[in-house]
Protein backbone atom coordinates (compact mmCIF):
# COMPACT_ATOMS: atom_id res chain seq x y z
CA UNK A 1 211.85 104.01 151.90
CA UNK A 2 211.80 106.87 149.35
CA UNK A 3 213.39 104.84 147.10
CA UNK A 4 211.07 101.50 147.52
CA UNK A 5 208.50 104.27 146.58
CA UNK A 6 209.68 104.63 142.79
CA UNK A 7 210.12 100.58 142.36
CA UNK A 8 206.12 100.36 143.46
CA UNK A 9 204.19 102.54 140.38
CA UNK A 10 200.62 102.36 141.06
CA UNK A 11 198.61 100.18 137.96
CA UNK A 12 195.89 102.09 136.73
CA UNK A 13 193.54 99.35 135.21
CA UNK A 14 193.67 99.00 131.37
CA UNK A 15 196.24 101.20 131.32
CA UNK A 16 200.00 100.36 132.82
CA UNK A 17 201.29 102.28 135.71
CA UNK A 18 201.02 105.65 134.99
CA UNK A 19 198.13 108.10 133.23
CA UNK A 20 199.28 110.20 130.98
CA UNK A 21 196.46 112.79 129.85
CA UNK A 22 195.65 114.56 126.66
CA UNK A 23 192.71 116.49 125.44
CA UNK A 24 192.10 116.73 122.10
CA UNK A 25 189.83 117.75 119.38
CA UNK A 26 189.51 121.94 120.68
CA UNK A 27 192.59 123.75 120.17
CA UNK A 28 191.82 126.58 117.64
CA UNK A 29 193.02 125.09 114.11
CA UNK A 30 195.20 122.20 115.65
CA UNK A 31 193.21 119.01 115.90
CA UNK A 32 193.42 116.32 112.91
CA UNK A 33 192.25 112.79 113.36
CA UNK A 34 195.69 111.65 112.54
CA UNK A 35 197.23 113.05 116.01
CA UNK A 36 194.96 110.08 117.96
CA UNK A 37 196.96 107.42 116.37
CA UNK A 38 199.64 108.84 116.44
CA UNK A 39 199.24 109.93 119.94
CA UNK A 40 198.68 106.72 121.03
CA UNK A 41 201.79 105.50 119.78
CA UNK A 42 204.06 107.56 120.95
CA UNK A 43 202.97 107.49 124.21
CA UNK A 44 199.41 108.78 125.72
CA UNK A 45 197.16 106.07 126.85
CA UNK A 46 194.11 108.50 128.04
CA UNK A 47 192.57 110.66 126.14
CA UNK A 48 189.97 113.43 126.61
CA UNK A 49 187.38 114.42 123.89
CA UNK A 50 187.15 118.56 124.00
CA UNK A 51 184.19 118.72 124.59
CA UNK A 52 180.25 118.00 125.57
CA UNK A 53 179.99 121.57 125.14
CA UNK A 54 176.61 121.99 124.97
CA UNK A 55 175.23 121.51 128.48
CA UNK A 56 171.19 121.70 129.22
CA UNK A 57 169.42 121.84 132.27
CA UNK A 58 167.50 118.82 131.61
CA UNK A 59 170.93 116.66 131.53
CA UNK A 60 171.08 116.42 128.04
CA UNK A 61 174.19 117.15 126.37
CA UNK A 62 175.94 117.71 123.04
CA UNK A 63 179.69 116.96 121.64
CA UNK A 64 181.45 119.38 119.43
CA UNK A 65 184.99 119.01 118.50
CA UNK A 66 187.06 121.73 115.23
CA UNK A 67 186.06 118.26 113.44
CA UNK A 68 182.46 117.85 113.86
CA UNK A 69 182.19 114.63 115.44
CA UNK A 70 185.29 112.81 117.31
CA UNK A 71 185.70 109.06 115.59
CA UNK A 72 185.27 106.28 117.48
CA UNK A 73 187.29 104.38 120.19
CA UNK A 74 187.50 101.15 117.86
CA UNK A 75 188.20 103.19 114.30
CA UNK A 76 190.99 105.14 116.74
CA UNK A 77 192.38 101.56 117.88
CA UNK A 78 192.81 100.18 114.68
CA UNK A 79 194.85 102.94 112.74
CA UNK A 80 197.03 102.95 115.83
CA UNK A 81 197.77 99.16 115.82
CA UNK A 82 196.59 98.86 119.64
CA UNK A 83 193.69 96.94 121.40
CA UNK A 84 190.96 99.00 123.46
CA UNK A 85 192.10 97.77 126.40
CA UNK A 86 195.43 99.56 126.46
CA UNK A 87 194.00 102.99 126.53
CA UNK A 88 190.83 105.14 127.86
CA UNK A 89 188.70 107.74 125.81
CA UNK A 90 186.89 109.70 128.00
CA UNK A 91 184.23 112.61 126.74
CA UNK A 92 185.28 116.10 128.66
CA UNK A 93 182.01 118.33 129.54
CA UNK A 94 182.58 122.35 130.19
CA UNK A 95 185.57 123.95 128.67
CA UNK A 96 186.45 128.23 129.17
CA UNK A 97 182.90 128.51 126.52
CA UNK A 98 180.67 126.09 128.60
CA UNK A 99 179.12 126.70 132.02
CA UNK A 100 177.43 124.47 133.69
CA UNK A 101 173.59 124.24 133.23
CA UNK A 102 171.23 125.98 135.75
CA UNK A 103 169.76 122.57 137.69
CA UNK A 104 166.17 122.87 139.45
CA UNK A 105 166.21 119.42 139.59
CA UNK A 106 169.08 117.47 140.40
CA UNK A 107 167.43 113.92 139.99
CA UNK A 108 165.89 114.72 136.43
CA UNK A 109 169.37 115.86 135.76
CA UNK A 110 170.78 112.90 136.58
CA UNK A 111 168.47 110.72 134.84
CA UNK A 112 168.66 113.09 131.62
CA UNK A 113 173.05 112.67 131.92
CA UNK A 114 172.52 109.24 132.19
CA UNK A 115 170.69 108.73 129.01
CA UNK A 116 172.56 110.95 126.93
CA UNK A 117 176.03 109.45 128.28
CA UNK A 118 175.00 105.95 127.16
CA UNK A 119 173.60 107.21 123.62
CA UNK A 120 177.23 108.55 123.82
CA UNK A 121 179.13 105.49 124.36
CA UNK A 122 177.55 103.26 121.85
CA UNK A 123 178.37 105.66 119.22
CA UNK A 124 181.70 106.59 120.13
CA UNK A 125 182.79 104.11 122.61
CA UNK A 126 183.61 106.07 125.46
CA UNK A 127 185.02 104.94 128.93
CA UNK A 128 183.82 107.50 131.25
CA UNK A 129 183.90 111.13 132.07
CA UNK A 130 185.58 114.23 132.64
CA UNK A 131 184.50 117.37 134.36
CA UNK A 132 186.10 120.55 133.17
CA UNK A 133 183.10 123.00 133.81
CA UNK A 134 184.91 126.43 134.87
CA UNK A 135 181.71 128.39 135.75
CA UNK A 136 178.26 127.58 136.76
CA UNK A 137 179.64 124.84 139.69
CA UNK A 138 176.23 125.24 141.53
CA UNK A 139 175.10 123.19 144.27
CA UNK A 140 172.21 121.72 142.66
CA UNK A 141 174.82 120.73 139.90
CA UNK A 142 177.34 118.69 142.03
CA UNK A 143 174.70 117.43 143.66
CA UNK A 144 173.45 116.01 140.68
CA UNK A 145 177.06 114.73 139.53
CA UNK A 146 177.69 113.29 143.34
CA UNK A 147 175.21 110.97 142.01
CA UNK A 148 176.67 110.83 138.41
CA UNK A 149 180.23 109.44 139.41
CA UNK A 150 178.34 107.04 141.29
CA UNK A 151 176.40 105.27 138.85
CA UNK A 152 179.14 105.60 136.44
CA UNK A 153 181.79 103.59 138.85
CA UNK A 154 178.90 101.38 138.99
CA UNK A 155 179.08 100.47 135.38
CA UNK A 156 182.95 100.63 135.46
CA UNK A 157 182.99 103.76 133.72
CA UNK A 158 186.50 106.37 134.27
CA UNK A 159 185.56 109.22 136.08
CA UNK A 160 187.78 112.06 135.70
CA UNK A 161 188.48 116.01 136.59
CA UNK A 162 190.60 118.68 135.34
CA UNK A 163 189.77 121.80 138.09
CA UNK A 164 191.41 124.83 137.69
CA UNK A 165 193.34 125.45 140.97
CA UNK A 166 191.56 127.26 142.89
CA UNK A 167 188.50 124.82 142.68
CA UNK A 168 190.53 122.56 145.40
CA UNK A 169 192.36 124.77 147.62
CA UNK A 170 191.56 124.36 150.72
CA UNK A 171 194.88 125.48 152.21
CA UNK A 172 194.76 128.90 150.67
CA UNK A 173 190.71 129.82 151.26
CA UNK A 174 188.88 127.52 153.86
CA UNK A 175 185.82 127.98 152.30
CA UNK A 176 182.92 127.02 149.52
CA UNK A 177 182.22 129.23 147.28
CA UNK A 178 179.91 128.30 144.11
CA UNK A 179 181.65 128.30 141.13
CA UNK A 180 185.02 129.34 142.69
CA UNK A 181 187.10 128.60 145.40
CA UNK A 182 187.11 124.94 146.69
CA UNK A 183 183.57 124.49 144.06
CA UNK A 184 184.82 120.91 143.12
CA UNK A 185 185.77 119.83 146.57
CA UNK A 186 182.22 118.10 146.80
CA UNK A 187 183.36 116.30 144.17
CA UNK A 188 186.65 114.89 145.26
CA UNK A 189 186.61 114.81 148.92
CA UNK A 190 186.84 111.60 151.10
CA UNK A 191 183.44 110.39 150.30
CA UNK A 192 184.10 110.49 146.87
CA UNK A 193 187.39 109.09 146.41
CA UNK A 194 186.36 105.84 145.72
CA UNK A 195 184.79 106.76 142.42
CA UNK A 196 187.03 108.98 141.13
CA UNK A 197 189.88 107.80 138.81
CA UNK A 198 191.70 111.67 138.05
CA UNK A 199 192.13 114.66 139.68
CA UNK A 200 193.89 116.86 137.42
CA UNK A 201 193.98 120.32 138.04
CA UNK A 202 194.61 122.61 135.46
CA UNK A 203 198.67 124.30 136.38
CA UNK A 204 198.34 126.72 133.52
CA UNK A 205 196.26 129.61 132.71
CA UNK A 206 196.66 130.24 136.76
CA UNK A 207 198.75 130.82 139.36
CA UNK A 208 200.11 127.65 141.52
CA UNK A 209 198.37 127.29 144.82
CA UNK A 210 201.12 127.26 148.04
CA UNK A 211 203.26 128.96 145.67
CA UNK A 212 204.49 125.35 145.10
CA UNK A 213 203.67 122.49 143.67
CA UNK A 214 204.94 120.23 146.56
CA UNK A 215 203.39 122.10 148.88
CA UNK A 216 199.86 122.18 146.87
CA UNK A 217 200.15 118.26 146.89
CA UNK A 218 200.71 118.23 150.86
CA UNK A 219 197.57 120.15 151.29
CA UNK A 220 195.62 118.21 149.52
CA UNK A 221 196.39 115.32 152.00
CA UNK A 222 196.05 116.65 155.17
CA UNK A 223 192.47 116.45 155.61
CA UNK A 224 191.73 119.79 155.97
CA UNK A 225 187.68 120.41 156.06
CA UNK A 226 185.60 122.60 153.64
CA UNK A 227 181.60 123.35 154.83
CA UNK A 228 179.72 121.87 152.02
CA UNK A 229 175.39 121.70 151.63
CA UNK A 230 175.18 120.88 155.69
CA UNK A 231 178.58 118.56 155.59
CA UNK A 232 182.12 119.23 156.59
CA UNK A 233 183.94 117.25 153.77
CA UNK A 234 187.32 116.22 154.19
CA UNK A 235 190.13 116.98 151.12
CA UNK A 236 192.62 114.17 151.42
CA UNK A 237 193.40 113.06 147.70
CA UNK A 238 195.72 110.05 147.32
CA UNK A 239 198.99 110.52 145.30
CA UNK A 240 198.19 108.09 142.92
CA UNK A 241 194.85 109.99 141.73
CA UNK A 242 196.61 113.20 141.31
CA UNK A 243 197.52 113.60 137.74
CA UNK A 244 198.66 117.66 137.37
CA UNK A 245 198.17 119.09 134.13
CA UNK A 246 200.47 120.88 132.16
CA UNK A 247 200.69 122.83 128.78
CA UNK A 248 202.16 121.26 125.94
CA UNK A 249 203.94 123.91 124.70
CA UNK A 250 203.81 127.96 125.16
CA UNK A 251 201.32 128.61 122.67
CA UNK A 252 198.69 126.32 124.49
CA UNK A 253 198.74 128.77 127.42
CA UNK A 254 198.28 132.58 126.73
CA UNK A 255 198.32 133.25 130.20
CA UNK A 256 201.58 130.85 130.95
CA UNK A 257 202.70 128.06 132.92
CA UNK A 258 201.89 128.26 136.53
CA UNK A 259 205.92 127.98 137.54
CA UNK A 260 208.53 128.38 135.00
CA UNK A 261 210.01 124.55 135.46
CA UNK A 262 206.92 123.85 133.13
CA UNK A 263 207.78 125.49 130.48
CA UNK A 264 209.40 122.96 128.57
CA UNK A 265 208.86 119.12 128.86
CA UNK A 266 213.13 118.66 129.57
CA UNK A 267 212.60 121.18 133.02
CA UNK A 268 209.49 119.35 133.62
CA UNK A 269 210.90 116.20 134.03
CA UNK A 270 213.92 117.21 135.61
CA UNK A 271 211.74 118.94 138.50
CA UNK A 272 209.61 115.80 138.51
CA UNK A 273 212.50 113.55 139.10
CA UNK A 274 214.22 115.55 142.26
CA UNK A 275 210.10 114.93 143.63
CA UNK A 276 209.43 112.06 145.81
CA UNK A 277 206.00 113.55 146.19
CA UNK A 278 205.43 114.04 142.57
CA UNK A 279 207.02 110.63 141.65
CA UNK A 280 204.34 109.28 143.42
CA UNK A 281 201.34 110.74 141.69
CA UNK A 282 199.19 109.42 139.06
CA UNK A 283 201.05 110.63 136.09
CA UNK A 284 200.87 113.44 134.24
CA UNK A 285 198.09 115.48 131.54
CA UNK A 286 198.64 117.83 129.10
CA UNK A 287 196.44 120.79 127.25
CA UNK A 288 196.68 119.63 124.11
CA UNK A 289 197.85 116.69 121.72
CA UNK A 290 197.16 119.29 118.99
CA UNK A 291 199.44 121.84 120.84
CA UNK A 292 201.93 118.77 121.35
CA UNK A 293 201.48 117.51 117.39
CA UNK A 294 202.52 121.16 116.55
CA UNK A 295 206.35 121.25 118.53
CA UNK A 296 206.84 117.91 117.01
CA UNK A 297 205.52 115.67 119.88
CA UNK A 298 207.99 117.43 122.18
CA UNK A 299 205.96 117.06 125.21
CA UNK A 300 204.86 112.87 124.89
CA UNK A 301 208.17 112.28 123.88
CA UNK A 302 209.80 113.57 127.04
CA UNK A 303 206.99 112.83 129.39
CA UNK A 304 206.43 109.28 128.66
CA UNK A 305 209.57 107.98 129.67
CA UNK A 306 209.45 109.46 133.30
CA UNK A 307 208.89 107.01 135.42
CA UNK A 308 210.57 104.30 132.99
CA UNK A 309 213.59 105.79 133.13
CA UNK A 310 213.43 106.69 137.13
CA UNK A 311 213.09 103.11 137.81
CA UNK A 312 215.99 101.87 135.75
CA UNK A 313 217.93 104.34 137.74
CA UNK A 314 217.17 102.65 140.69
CA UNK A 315 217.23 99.47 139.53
């Protein structure tokens, strides 16, 4: 049965069978508007714009990127040669510089989001959403984004997260705390698994939960409870929604991988591929394309081909 596993790659919609991540466009001096292109032809098919940075309490937001502006989905599609439908731009709020907005209101907030996300898309032609706030997870504020993700799935919108590790834990500390441990477990517990697309949490930067990364993804499936706002919500995160991300290369990471195998895109592939459990996930995301532009494309190049080249093996 293990094997039947890698000859079944879940199909992400749009995209083919596996996600692979990238943020770009805040990196220090890395991002040019060349690497999106390029990026899409070598190999990434999502990509997140760093970032709706500016985050206000009455759900209003504001995108910067090193380049003013990011360009559009279409103007990206055409340099590459592709159609829109073969990859997802997604807008990524927070980032280490952005915490998230002080809510007294969490309807107002949504309605404000809302308003400014569709302004948003028309001009840029965004599919959806990530959530990378690291501070300033409040409960007003995922209450408020409980809501968000909703509407969004509604429209068929992505709706993505990149939390750093210890913002879904629920092994290591069994309980809430705002802006901390287990803080985006309201957003990706059972009852809101059905509008999320990614779960990526952040494996640099910090250290790896369990100690393993295995053992992190068995966690996150055993249903284990975390008291929540008067609920008991349940963590149990299919496999193909977990998309762990990585950094492209050492610079990207001042603080380091979170387990050596990840230090270069060769020993991450090779621990991938002796994985069952991690052959099974949703693919794999990177901090940065700029990072990855800089080594050469060292990362995409080696990353892209994973599951390809596990299921001609088996074949």
């Amino acid at each position: 049965m293990a094997r039947l596993l890698f000859l079944l790659p879940v199909v992400v919609a749009g995209i083919g069978s596996k996600a692979i991540i990238g943020y770009w466009g805040s990196a220090a001096d890395k991002p040019t508007l060349d690497q999106l292109p390029e990026g899409l032809k070598r190999g990434y098919n999502v990509i997140c714009v760093a970032f709706g940075d500016t985050l206000s309490a009455d759900g209003s937001f504001q995108i910067h990127t090193n380049l003013g502006d990011p360009p559009s989905k279409a103007s990206v599609s055409s340099s590459a040669g592709v159609s829109d439908n073969s990859w997802q731009y997604i807008i990524s709020f927070g980032g280490q510089n952005a915490a998230g907005p002080y809510v007294s209101d969490p309807d107002a907030y949504v309605a404000g989001f809302m308003e400014s996300y569709h302004s948003a898309r028309t001009k840029f032609g965004f599919d959806g959403i990530d959530i990378d706030i690291e501070t300033g997870m409040t409960t007003p504020l995922l209450r408020a984004f409980r809501k968000i993700f909703k509407q969004l799935h509604s429209e068929g919108q992505v709706i993505s997260m990149a939390p750093q590790p210890l913002n879904i834990d629920p092994q290591t500390v069994k309980v809430f705390m705002e802006g901390a441990y287990n803080a985006y477990v309201p957003l990706a517990d059972t009852t809101m698994m059905e509008y999320v697309t990614y779960v990526a949490p952040q494996l640099y930067n910090n250290p790896m939960p369990c100690g393993d990364l295995d053992t992190y993804v068995a966690s996150l499936q055993k249903g284990l409870t975390i008291d929540w706002d008067g609920l008991s919500l349940e963590v149990n995160i299919p496999s193909e929604k977990l998309v762990f991300g990585f950094p492209a290369t050492s610079g990207a990471a001042p603080a380091g991988p979170s387990q050596p195998w990840e230090g270069s895109p060769s020993t991450l592939v090779e621990h991938y591929r002796s994985s069952a459990a991690l052959m099974v996930t949703g693919g794999c995301m990177t901090w940065s394309i700029g990072w990855d532009a800089t080594t050469g494309w060292r990362w995409i190049d080696a990353v892209k081909d994973l599951w390809a080249a596990a299921d001609e093996a088996v074949v």
